[in-house]
C-alpha atoms as a PDB file:
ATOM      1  CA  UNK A   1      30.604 -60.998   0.558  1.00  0.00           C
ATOM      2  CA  UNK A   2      32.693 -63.621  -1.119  1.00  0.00           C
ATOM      3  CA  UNK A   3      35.956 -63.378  -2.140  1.00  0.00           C
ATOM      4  CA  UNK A   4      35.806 -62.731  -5.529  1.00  0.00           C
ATOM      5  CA  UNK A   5      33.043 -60.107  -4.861  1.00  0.00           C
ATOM      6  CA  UNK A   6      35.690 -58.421  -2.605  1.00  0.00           C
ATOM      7  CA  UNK A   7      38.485 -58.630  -5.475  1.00  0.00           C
ATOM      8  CA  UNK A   8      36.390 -57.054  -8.061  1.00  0.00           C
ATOM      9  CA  UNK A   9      35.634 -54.632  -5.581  1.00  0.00           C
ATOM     10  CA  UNK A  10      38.989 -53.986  -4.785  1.00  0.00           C
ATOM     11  CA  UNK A  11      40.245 -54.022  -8.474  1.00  0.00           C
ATOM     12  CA  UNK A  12      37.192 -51.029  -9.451  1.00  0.00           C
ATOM     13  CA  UNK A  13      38.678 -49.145  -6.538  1.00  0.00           C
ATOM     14  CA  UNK A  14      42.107 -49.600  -7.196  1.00  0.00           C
ATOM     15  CA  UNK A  15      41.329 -48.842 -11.172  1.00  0.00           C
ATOM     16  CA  UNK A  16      38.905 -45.702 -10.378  1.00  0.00           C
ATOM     17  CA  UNK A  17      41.841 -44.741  -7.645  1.00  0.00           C
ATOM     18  CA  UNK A  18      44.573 -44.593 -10.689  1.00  0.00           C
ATOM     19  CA  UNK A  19      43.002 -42.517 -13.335  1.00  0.00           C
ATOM     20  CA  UNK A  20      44.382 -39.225 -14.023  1.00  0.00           C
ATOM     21  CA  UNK A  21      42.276 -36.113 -12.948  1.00  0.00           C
ATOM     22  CA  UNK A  22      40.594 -33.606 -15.359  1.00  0.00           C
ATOM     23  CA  UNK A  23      43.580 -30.979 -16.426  1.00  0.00           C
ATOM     24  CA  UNK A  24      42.047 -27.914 -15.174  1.00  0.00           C
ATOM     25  CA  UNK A  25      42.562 -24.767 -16.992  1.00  0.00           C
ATOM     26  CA  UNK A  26      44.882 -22.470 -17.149  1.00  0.00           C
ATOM     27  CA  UNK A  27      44.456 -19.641 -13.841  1.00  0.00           C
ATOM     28  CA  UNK A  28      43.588 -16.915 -17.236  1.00  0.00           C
ATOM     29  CA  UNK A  29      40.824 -19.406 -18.688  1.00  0.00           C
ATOM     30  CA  UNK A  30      39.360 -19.448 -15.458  1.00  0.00           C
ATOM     31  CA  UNK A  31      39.626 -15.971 -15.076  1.00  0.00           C
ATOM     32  CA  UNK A  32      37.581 -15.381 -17.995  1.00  0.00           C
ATOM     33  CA  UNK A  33      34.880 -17.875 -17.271  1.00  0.00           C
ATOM     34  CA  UNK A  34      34.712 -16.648 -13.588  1.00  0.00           C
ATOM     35  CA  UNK A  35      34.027 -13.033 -14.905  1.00  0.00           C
ATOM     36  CA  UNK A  36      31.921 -14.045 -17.550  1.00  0.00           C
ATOM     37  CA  UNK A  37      29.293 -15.672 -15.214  1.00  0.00           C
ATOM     38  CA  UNK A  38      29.492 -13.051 -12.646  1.00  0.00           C
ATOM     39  CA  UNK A  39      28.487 -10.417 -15.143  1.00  0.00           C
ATOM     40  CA  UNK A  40      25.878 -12.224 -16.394  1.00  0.00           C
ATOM     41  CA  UNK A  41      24.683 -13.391 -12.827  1.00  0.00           C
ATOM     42  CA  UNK A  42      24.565 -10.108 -11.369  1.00  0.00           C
ATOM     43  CA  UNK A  43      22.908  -8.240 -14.400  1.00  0.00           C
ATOM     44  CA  UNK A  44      20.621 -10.927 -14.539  1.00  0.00           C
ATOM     45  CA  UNK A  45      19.633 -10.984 -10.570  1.00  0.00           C
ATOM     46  CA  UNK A  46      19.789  -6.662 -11.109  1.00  0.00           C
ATOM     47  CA  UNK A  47      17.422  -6.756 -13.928  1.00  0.00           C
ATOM     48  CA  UNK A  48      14.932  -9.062 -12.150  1.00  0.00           C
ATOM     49  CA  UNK A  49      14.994  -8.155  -8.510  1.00  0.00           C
ATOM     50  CA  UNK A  50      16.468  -4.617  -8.641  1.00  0.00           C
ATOM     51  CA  UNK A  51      12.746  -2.902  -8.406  1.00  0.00           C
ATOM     52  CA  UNK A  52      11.800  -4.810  -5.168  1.00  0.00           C
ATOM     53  CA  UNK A  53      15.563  -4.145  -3.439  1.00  0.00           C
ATOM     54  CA  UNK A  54      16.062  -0.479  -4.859  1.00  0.00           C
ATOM     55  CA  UNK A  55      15.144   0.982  -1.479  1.00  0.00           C
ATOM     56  CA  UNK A  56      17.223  -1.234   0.687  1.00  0.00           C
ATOM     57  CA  UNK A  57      20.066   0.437   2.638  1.00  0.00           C
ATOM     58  CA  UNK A  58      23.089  -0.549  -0.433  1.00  0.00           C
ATOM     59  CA  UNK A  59      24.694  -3.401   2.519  1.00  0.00           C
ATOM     60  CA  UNK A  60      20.996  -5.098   2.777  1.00  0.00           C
ATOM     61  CA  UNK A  61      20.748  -5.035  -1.244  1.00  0.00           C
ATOM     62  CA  UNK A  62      24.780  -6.316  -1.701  1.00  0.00           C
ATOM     63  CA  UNK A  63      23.486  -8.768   0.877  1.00  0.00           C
ATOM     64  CA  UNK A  64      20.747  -9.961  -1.122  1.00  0.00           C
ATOM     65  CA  UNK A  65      22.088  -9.860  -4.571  1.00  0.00           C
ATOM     66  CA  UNK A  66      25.564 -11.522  -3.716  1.00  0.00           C
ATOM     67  CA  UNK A  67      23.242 -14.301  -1.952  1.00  0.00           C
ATOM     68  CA  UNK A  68      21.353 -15.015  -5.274  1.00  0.00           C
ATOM     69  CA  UNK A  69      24.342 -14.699  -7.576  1.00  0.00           C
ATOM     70  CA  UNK A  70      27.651 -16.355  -5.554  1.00  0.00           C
ATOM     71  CA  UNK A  71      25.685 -19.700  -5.260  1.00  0.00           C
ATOM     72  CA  UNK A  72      24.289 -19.286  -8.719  1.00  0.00           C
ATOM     73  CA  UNK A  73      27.920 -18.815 -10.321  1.00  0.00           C
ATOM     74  CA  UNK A  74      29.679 -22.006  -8.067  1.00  0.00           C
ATOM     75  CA  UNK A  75      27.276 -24.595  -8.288  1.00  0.00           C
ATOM     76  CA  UNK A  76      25.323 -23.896 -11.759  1.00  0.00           C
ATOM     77  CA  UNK A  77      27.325 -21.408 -13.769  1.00  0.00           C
ATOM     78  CA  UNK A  78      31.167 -22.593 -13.544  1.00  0.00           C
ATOM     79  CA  UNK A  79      30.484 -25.905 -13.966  1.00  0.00           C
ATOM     80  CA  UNK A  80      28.462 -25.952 -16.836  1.00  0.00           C
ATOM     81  CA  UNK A  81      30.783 -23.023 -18.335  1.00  0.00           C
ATOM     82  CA  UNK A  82      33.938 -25.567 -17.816  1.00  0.00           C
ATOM     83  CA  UNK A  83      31.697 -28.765 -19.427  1.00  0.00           C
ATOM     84  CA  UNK A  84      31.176 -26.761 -22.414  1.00  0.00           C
ATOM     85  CA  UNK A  85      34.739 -25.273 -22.644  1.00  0.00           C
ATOM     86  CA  UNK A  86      35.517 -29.303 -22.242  1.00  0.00           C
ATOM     87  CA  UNK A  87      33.156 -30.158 -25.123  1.00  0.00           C
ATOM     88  CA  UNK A  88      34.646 -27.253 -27.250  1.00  0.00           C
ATOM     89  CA  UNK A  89      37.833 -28.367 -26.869  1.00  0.00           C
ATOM     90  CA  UNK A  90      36.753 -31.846 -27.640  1.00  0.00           C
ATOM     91  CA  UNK A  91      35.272 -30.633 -31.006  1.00  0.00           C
ATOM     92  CA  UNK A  92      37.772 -28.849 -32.022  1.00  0.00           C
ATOM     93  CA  UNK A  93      40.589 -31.564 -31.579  1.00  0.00           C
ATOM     94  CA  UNK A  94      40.458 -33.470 -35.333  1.00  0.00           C
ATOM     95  CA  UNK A  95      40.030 -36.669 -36.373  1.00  0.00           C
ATOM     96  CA  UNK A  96      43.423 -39.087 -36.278  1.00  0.00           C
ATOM     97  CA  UNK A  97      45.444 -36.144 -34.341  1.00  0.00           C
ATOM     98  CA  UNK A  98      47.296 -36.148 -31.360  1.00  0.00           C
ATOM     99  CA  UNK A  99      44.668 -35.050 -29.023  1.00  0.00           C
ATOM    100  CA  UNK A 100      44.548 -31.176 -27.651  1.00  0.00           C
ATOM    101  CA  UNK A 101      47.123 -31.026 -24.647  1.00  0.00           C
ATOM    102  CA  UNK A 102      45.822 -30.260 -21.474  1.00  0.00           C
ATOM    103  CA  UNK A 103      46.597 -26.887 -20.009  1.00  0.00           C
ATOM    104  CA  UNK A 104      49.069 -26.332 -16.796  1.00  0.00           C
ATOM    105  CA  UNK A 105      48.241 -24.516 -14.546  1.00  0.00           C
ATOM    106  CA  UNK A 106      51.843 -22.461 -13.321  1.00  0.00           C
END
């Protein structure tokens, strides 16, 4: 590697290194957008694999269900619910404004 290669190297990680993170919302935001894909999750996983657990003991059919749906809500669900509150927010925030302040989280 030469040593200009190694500077611009350097310089991308110090740059990358300095930016701010994301704000993340507010603990009640969250709140809402964690319950929001759990209930749909679970009625979603009920509605479609309810008739082949129904005669489960209820442990083995929690088991099951909170298998399908925990994974489902932290890697697909949350994220993509955060994006679009992200693009919302985005949308919303006009033209030649100051732009929309991030939440805090207390």
């Amino acid at each position: 590697m030469t040593s200009a290669t190694a500077r611009t190297t350097t310089a991308a990680r110090t740059t990358t290194a300095c930016a701010p993170p994301a704000a993340q919302p507010s603990v009640h935001v969250r709140a809402l957008l964690t319950w929001i894909a759990v209930f749909g999750a679970l009625t979603a996983v009920q509605l479609l694999i309810g008739p082949y657990v129904e005669g489960l003991p209820m442990l083995l059919r929690t088991l099951v269900i909170t298998g399908i749906v925990v994974p489902a809500v932290v890697y697909a669900l949350m994220p993509n619910l955060l994006r679009l509150r992200g693009a919302v927010r985005r949308r919303i925030a006009l033209p030649g404004t100051e732009p929309v302040e991030q939440d805090r989280t207390p």
